[in-house]
C-alpha atoms as a PDB file:
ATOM      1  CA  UNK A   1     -23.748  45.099 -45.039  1.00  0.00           C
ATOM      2  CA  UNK A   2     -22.639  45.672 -48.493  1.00  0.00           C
ATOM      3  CA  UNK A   3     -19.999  43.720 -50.136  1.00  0.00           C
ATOM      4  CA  UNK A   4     -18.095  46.542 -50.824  1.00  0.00           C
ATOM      5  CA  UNK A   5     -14.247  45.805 -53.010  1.00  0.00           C
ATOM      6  CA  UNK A   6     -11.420  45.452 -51.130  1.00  0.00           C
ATOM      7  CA  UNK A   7      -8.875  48.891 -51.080  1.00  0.00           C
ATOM      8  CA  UNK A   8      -6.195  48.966 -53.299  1.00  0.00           C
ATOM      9  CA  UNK A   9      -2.896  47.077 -51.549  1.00  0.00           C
ATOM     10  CA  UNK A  10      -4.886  45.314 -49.572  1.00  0.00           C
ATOM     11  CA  UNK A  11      -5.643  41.388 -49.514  1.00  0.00           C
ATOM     12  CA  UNK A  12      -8.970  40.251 -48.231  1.00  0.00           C
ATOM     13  CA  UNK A  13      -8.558  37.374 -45.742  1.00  0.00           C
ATOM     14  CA  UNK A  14     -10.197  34.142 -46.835  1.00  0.00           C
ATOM     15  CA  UNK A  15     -13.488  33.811 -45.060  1.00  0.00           C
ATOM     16  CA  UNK A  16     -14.093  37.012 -43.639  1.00  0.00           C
ATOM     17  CA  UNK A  17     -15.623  38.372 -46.300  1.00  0.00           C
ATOM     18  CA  UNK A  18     -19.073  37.780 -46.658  1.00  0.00           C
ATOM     19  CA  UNK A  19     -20.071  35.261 -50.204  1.00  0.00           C
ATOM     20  CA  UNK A  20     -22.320  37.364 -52.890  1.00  0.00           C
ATOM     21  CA  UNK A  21     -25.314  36.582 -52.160  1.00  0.00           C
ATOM     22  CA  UNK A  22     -26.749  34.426 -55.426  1.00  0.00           C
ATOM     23  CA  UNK A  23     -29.913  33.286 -53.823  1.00  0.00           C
ATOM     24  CA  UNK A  24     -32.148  34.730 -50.644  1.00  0.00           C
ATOM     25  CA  UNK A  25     -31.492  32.392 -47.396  1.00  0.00           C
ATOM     26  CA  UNK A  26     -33.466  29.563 -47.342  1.00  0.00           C
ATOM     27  CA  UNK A  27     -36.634  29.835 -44.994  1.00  0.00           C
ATOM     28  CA  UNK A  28     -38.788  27.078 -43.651  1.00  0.00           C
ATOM     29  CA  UNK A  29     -41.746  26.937 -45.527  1.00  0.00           C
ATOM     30  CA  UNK A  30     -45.087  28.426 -43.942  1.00  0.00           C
ATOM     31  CA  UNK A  31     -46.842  24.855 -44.022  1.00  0.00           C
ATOM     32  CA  UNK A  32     -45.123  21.384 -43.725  1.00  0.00           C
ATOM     33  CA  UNK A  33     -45.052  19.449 -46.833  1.00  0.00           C
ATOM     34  CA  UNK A  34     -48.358  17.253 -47.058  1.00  0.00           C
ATOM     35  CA  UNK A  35     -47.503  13.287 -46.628  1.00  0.00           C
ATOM     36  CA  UNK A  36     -49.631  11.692 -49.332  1.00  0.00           C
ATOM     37  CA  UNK A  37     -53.443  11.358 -48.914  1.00  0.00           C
ATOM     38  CA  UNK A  38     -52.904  13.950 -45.535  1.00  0.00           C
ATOM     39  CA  UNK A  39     -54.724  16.957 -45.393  1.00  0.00           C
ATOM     40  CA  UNK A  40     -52.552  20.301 -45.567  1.00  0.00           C
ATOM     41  CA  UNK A  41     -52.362  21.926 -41.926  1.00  0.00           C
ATOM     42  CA  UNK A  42     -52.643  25.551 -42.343  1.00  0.00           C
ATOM     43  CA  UNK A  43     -51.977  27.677 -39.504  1.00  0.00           C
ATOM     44  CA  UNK A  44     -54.988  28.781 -38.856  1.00  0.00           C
ATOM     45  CA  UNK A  45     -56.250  25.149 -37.981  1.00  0.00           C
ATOM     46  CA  UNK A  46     -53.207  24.396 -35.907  1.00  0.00           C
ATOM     47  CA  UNK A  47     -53.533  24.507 -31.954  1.00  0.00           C
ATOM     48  CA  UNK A  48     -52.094  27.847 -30.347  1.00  0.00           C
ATOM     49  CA  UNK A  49     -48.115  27.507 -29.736  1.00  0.00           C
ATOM     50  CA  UNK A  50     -48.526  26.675 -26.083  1.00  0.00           C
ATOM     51  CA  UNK A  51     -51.759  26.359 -25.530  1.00  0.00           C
ATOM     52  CA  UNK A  52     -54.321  24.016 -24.553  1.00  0.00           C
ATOM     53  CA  UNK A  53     -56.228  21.797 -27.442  1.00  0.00           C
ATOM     54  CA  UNK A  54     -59.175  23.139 -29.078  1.00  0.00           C
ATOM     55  CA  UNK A  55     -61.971  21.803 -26.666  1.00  0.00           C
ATOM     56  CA  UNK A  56     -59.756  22.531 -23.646  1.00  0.00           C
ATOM     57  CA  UNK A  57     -59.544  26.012 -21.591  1.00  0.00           C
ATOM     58  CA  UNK A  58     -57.143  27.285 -19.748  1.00  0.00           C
ATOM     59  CA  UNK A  59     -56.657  25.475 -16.254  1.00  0.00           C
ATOM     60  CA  UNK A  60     -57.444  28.296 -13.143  1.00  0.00           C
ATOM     61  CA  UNK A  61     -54.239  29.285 -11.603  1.00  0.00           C
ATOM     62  CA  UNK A  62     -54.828  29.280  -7.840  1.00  0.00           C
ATOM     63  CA  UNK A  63     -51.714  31.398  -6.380  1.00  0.00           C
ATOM     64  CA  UNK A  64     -50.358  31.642  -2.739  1.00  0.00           C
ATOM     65  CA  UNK A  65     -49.018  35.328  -1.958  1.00  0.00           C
ATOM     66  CA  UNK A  66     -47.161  35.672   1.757  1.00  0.00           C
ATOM     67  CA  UNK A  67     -46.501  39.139   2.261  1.00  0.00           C
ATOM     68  CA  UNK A  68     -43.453  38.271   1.993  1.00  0.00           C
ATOM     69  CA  UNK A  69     -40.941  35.706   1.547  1.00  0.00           C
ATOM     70  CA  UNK A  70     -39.346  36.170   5.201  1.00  0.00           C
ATOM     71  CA  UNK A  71     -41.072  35.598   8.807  1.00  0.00           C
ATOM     72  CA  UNK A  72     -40.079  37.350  11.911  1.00  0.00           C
ATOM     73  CA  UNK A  73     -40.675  34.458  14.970  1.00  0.00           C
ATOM     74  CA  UNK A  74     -42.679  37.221  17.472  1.00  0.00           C
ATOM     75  CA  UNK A  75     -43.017  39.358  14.448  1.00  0.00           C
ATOM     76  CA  UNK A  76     -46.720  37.950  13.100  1.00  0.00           C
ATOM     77  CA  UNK A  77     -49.341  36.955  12.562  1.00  0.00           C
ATOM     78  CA  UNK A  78     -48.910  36.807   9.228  1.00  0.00           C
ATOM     79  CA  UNK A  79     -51.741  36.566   6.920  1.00  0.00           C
ATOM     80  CA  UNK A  80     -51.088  34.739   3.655  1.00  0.00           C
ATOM     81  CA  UNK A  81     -54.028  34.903   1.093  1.00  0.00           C
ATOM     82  CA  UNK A  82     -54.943  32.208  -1.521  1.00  0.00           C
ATOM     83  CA  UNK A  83     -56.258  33.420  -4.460  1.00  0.00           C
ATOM     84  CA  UNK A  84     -57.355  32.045  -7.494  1.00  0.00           C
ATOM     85  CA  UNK A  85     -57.150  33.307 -11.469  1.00  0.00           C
ATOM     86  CA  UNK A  86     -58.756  32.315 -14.709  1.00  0.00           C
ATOM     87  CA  UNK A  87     -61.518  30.578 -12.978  1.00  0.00           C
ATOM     88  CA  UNK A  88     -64.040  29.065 -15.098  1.00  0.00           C
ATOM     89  CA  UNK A  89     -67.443  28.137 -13.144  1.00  0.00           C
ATOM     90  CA  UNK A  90     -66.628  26.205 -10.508  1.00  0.00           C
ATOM     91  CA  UNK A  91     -69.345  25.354  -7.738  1.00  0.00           C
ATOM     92  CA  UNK A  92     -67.333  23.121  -5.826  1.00  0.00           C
ATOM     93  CA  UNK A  93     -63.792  23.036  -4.485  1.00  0.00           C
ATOM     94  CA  UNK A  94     -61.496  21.273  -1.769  1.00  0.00           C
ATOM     95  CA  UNK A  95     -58.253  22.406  -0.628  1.00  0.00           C
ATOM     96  CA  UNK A  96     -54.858  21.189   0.950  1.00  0.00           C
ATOM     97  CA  UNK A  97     -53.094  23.727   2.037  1.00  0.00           C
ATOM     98  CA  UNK A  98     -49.830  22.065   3.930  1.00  0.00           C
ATOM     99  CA  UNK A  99     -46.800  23.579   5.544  1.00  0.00           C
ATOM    100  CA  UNK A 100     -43.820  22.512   7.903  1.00  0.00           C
ATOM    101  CA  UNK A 101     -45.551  22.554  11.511  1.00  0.00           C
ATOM    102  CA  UNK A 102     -42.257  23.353  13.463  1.00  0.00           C
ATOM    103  CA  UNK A 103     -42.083  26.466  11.971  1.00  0.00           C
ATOM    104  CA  UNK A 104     -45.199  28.206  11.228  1.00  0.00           C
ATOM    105  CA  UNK A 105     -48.691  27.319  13.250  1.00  0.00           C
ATOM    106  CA  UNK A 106     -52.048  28.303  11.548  1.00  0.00           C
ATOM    107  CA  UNK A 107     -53.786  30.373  14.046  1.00  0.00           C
ATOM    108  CA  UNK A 108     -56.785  30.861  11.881  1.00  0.00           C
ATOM    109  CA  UNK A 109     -58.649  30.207   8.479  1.00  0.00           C
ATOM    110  CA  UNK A 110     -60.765  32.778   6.911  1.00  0.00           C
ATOM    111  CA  UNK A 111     -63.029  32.409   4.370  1.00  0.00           C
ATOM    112  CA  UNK A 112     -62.647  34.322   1.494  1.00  0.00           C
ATOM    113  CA  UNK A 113     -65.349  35.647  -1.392  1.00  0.00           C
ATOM    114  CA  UNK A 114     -64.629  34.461  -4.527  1.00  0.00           C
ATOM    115  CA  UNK A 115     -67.253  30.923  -4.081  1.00  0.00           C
ATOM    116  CA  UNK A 116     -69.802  33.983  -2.994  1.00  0.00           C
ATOM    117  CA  UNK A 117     -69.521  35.409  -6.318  1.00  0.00           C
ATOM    118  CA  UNK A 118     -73.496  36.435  -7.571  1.00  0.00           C
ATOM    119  CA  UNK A 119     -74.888  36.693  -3.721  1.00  0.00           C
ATOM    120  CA  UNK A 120     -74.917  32.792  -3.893  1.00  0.00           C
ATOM    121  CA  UNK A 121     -74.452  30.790  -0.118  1.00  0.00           C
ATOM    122  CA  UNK A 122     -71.477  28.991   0.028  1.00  0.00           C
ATOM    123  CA  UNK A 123     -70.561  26.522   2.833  1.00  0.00           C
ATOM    124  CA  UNK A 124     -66.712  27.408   3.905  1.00  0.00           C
ATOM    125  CA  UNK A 125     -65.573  23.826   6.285  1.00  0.00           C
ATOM    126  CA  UNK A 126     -62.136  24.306   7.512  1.00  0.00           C
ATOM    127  CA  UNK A 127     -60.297  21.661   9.103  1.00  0.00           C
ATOM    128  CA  UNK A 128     -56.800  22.442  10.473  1.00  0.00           C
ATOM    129  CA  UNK A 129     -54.101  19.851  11.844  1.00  0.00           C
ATOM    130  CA  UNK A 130     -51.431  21.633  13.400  1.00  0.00           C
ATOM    131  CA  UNK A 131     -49.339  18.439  14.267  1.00  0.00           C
ATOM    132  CA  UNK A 132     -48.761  17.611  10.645  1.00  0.00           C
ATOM    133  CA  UNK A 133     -49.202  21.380   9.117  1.00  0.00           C
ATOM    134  CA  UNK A 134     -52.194  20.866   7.352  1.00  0.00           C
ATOM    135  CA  UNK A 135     -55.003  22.593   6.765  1.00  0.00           C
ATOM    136  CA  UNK A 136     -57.853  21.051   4.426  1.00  0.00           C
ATOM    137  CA  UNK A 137     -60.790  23.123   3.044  1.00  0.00           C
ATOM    138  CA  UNK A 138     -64.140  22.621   1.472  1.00  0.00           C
ATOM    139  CA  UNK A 139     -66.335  25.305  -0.198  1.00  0.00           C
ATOM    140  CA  UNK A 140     -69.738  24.847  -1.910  1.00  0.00           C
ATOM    141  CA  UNK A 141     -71.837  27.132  -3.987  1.00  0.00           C
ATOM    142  CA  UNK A 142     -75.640  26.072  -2.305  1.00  0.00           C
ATOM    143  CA  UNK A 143     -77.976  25.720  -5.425  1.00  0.00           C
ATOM    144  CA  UNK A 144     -75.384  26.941  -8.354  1.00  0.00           C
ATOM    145  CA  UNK A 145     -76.333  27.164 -11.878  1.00  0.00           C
ATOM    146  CA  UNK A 146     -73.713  28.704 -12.712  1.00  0.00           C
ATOM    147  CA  UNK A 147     -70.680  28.475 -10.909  1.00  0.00           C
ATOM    148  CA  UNK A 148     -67.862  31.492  -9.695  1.00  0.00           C
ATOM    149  CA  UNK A 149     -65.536  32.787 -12.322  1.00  0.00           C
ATOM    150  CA  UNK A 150     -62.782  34.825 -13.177  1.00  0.00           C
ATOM    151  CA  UNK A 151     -60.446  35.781 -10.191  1.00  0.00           C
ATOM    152  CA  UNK A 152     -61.111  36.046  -6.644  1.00  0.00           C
ATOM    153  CA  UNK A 153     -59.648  35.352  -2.883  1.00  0.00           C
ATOM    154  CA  UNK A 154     -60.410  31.592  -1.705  1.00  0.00           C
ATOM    155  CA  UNK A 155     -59.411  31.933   1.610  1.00  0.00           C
ATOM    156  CA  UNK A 156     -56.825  33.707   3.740  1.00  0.00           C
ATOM    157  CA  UNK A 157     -54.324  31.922   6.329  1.00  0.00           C
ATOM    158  CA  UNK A 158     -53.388  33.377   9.695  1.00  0.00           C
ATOM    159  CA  UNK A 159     -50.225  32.028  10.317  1.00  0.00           C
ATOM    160  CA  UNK A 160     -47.765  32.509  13.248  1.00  0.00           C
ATOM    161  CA  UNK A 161     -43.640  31.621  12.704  1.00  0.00           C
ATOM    162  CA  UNK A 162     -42.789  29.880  16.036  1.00  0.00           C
ATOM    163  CA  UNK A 163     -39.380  28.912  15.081  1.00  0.00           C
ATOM    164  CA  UNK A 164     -36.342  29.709  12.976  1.00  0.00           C
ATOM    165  CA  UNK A 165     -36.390  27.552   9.567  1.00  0.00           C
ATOM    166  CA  UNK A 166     -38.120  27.321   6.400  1.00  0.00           C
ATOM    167  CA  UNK A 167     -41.246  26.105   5.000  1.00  0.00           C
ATOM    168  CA  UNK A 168     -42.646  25.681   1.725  1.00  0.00           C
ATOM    169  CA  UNK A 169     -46.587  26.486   1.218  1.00  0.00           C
ATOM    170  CA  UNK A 170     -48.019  24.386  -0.783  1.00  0.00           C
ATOM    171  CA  UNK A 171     -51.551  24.005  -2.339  1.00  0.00           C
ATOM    172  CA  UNK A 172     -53.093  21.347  -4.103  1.00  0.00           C
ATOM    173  CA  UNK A 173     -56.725  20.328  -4.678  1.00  0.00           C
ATOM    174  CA  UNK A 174     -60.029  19.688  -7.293  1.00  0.00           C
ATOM    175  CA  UNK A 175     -62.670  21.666  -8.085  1.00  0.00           C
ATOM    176  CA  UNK A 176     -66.161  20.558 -10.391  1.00  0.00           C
ATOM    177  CA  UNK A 177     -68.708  22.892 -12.019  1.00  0.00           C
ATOM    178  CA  UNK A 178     -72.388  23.096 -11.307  1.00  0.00           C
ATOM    179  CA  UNK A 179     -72.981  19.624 -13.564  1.00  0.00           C
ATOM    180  CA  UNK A 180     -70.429  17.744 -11.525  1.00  0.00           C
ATOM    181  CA  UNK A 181     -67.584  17.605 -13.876  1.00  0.00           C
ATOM    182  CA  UNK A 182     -63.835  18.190 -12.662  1.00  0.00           C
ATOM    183  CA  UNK A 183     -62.377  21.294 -13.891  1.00  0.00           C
ATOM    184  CA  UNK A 184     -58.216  21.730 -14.011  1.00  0.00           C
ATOM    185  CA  UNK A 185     -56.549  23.695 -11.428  1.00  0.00           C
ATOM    186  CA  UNK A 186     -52.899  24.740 -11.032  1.00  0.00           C
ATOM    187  CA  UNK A 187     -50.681  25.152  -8.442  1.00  0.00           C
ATOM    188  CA  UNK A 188     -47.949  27.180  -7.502  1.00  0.00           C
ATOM    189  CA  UNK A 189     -45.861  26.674  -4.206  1.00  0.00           C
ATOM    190  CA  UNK A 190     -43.808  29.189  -2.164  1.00  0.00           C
ATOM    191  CA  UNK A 191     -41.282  29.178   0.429  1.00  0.00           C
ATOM    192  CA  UNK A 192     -41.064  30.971   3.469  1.00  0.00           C
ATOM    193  CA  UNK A 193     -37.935  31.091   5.501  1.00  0.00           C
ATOM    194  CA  UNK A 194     -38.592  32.013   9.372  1.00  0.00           C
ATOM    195  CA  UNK A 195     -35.532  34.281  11.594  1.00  0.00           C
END
């Protein structure tokens, strides 16, 4: 806005107008000032707002997507995949896949073909626990060089809602790349509410 003079007769009121400006506002400068003997940090040596160290990628996101976020009890199965994104060659993973047992029961476990990524063999090894709600699973790339990347289905849960309630899915577990070294995952959990 312009600093336009007041009209004739009238009396501007102290503080609403705006000062003349004698000077642009101050800004931040680009790079912080250099503490003696310090190399300048320009911003184009600076780690990404956000992101991981240089060195470091992205952790895989592995997500849990129930076709919905309410359960009918009589009204399922339901099948619940578990997906993963931003995978980075991984040969080797084990999941924990737990849930409240006195309201959903796994029925089944279904392997899914992301670790088959290439025409590779992979050993699927599911091993539920329907007294706890618990479901643990290991999957192996036979003979990898390389490992499975990008994004892909892990598995898929068949799950029936036996009682009214609600129960959070959760995932955890590891995975390592064909030479054996652990690669970050995250998780995500969701919850299910049963009527």
């Amino acid at each position: 806005p312009l600093n336009r003079p007041a009209p004739p007769g009238t009396t501007p009121v102290p503080g609403m107008v705006p000062p003349t400006p004698t000077a642009p506002p101050a800004t931040p400068p680009a790079t912080p000032p250099a503490e003696p003997g310090a190399a300048p940090v320009t911003p184009a040596e600076a780690p990404p707002a956000g992101g991981a160290p240089p060195g470091m990628s992205t952790p895989a996101q592995v997500i849990v997507t129930p076709p919905g976020t309410e359960f009918r009890v009589a009204g399922g199965p339901y099948t619940v995949p578990v997906s993963i994104n931003n995978a980075a060659g991984i040969s080797v993973m084990s999941l924990t896949i737990t849930y409240n047992p006195n309201v959903l029961r796994v029925r089944t476990v279904q392997d899914g073909t992301f670790m088959r990524q290439g025409g590779v063999t992979a050993t699927f090894t599911p091993r539920i626990d329907s007294a706890t709600g618990r479901v643990d699973i290991a999957i192996a790339r036979a003979a990898d060089q390389a490992g499975a990347a990008g994004t892909g289905l892990l598995t898929a849960l068949l799950f029936d809602a036996v009682a009214p309630g609600s129960s959070v899915i959760n995932v955890s577990g590891v995975a390592n790349g064909p030479d054996g070294n652990p690669l970050q995952l995250t998780f995500s959990p969701v919850t299910v509410t049963v009527r």
